[in-house]
Protein backbone atom coordinates (compact mmCIF):
# COMPACT_ATOMS: atom_id res chain seq x y z
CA UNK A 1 -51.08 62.59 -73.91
CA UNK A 2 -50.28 65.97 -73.29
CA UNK A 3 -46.55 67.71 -72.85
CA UNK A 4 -48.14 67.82 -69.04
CA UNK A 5 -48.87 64.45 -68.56
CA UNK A 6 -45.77 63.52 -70.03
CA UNK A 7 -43.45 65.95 -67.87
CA UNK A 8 -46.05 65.04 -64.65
CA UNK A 9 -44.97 61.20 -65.79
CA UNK A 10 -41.64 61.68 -65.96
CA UNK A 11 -41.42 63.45 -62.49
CA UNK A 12 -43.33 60.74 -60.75
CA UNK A 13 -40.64 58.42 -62.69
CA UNK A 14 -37.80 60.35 -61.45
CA UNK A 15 -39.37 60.91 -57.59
CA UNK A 16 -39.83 56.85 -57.67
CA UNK A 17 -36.61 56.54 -58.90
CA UNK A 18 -34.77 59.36 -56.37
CA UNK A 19 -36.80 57.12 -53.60
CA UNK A 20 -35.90 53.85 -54.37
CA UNK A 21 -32.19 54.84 -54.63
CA UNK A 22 -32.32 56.64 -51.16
CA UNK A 23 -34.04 53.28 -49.37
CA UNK A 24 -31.47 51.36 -50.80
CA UNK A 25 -28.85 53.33 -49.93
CA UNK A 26 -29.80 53.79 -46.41
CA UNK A 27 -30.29 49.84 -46.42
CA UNK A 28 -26.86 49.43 -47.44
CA UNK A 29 -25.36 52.35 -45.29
CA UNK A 30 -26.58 50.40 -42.43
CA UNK A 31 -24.97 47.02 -43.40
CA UNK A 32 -21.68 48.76 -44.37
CA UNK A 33 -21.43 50.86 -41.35
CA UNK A 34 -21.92 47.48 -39.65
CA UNK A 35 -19.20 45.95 -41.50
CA UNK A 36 -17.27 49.56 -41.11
CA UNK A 37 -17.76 49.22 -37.19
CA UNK A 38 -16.81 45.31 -37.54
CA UNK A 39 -13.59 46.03 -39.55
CA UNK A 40 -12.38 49.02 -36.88
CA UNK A 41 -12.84 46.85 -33.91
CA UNK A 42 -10.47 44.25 -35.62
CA UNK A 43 -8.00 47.06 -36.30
CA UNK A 44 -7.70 48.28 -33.02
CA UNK A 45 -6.70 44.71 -31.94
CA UNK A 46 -3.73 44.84 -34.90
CA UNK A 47 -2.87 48.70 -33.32
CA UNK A 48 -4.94 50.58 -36.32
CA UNK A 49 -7.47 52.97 -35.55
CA UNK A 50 -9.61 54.48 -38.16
CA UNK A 51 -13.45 54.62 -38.85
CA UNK A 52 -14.45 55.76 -42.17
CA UNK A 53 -18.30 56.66 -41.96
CA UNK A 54 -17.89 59.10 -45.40
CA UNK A 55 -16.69 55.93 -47.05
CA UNK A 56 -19.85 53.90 -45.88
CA UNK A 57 -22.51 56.53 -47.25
CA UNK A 58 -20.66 57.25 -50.89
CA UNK A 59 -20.15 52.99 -51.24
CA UNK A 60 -23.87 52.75 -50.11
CA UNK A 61 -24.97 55.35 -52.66
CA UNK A 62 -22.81 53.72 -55.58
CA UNK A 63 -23.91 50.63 -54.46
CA UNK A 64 -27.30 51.63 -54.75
CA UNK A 65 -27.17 53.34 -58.07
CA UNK A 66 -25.18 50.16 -59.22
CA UNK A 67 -28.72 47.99 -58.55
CA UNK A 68 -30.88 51.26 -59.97
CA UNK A 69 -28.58 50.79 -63.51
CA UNK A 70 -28.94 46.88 -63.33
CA UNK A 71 -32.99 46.96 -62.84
CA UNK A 72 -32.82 49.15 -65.78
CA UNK A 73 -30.78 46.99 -67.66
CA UNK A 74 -33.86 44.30 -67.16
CA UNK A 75 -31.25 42.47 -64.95
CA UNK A 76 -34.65 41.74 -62.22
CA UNK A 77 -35.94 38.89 -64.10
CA UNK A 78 -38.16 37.04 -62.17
CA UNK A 79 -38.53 33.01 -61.58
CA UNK A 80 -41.68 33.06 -63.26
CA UNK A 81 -43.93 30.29 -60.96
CA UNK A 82 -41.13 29.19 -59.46
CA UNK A 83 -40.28 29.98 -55.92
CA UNK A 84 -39.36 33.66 -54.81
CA UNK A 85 -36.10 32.12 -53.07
CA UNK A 86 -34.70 31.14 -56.81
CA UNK A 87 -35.38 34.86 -57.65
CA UNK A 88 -33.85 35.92 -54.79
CA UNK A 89 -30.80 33.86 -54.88
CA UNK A 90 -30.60 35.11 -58.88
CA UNK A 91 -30.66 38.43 -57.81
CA UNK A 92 -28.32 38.26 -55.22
CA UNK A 93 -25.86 36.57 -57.16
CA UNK A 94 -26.50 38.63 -60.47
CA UNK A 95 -26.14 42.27 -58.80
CA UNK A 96 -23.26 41.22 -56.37
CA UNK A 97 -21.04 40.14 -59.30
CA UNK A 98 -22.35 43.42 -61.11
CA UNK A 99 -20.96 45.65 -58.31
CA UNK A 100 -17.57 43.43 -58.56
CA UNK A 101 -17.60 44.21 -62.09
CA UNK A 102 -18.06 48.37 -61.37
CA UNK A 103 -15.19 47.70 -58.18
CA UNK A 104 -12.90 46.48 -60.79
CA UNK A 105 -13.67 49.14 -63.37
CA UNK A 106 -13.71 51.92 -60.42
CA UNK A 107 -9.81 50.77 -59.63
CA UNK A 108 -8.81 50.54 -63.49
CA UNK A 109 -10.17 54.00 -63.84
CA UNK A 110 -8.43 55.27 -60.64
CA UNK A 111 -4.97 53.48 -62.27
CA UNK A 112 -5.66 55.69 -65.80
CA UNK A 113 -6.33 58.62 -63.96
CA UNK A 114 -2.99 58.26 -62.49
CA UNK A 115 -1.04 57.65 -65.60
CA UNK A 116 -1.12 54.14 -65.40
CA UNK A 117 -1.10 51.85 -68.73
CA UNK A 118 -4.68 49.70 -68.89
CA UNK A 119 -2.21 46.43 -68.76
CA UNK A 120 -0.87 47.65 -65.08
CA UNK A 121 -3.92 49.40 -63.90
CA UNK A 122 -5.39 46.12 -64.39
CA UNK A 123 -2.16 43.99 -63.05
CA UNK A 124 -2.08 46.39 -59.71
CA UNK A 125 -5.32 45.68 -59.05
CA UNK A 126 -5.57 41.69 -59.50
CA UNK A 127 -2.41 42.12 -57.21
CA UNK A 128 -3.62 44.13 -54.61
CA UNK A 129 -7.52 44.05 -54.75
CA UNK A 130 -8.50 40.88 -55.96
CA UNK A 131 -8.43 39.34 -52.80
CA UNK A 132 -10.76 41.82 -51.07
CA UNK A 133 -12.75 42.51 -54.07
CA UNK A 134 -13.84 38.71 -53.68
CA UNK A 135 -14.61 38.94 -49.95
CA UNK A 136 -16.35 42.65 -50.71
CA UNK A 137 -18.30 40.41 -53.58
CA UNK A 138 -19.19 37.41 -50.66
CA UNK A 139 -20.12 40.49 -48.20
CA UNK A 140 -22.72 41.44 -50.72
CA UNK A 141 -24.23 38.18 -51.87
CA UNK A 142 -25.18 37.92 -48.29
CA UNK A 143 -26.43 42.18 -47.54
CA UNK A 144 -28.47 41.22 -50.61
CA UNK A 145 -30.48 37.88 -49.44
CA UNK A 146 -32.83 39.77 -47.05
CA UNK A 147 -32.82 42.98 -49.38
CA UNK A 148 -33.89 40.94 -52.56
CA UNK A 149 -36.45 38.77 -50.03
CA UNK A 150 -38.25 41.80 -49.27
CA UNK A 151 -38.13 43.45 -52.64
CA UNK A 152 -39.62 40.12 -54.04
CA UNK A 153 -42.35 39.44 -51.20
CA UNK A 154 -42.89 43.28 -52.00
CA UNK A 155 -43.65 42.80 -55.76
CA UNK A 156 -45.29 39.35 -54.61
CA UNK A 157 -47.93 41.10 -52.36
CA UNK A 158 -47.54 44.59 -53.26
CA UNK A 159 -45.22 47.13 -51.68
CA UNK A 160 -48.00 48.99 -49.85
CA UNK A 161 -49.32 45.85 -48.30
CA UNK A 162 -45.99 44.90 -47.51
CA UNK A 163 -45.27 48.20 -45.80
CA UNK A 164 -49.06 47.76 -44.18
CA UNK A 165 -47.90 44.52 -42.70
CA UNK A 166 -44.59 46.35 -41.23
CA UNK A 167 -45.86 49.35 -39.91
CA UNK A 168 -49.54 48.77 -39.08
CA UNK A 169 -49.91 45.26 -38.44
CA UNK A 170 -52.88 43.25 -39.14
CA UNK A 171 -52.82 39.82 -41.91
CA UNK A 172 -51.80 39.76 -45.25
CA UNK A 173 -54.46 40.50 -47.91
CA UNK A 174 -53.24 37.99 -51.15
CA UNK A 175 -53.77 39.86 -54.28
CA UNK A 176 -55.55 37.80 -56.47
CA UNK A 177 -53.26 35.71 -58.56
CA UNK A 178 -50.17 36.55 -56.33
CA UNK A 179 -50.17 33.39 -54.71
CA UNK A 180 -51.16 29.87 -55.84
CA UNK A 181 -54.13 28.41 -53.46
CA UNK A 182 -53.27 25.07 -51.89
């Protein structure tokens, strides 16, 4: 293979990667603007008023980056012949306690940056994050049911069929071998 091919492979890498990231991200934009709305409309009720859109886009972007690293990482294993909704559920569970895992680092870091010992970087935050880090984690698990159906049924059927049967309409075309006959 030439240096061509190789640099022509590696931009067609990087443009699939730069793509996937931006679909998930504006997937997840979506649900956390949702949850951004949700959460202001509760405030107002308590006298708070506030709406954090920037917040919604960066989070989406980590958030997005987070699932890029863990596919890398092999994380995407699938179920084998089992049933897509044990892959799903997996994947959902796997990459929502991955992002807790970067939440809790992200606040650590923020506590060094400040000064802070590890010890009561780590303290401060099981004292004051915890308890939203775990409903941020359950928020997840359930944004990432219908993402990780559709990116299975999309490796199941093929992600241009899938978008086929979105956008254009018309029956699904099984692949041969992507589904068992019964």
């Amino acid at each position: 293979m030439t240096a061509t091919g190789k640099t022509g492979g590696l931009k067609e890498k990087a443009a699939e990667e730069l793509r996937l990231w931006l679909l998930i991200s504006a997937y997840l934009f979506v649900f956390f603007g949702a949850f951004l709305t949700y959460r202001r409309l509760i405030s107002r009720e308590l006298g708070l008023s506030y709406l954090r859109w920037g917040y919604a886009l960066v989070e989406a972007l980590v958030v997005a980056k987070v699932i890029l690293i863990g596919k890398a990482l092999g994380l995407d294993k699938k179920a084998g012949d089992k049933p897509v909704i044990l892959s799903v559920l997996r994947a959902s569970v796997v990459y929502g306690v991955l992002v807790g895992l970067f939440e809790v680092l992200e606040h650590v870091v923020e506590g060094l940056v400040h000064g802070k010992a590890l010890r009561l970087s780590f303290e401060d935050f099981l004292s004051q994050g915890a308890p939203e880090l775990l409903a941020k984690t359950l928020m997840l698990f359930v944004a990432f049911l219908p993402f990780f159906a559709f990116w299975e049924v999309a490796r199941v059927v093929g992600g241009e069929e899938l978008f086929r049967l979105f956008f254009k309409g018309g029956t699904a075309e099984p692949r041969s071998g992507a589904m068992s006959q019964h």
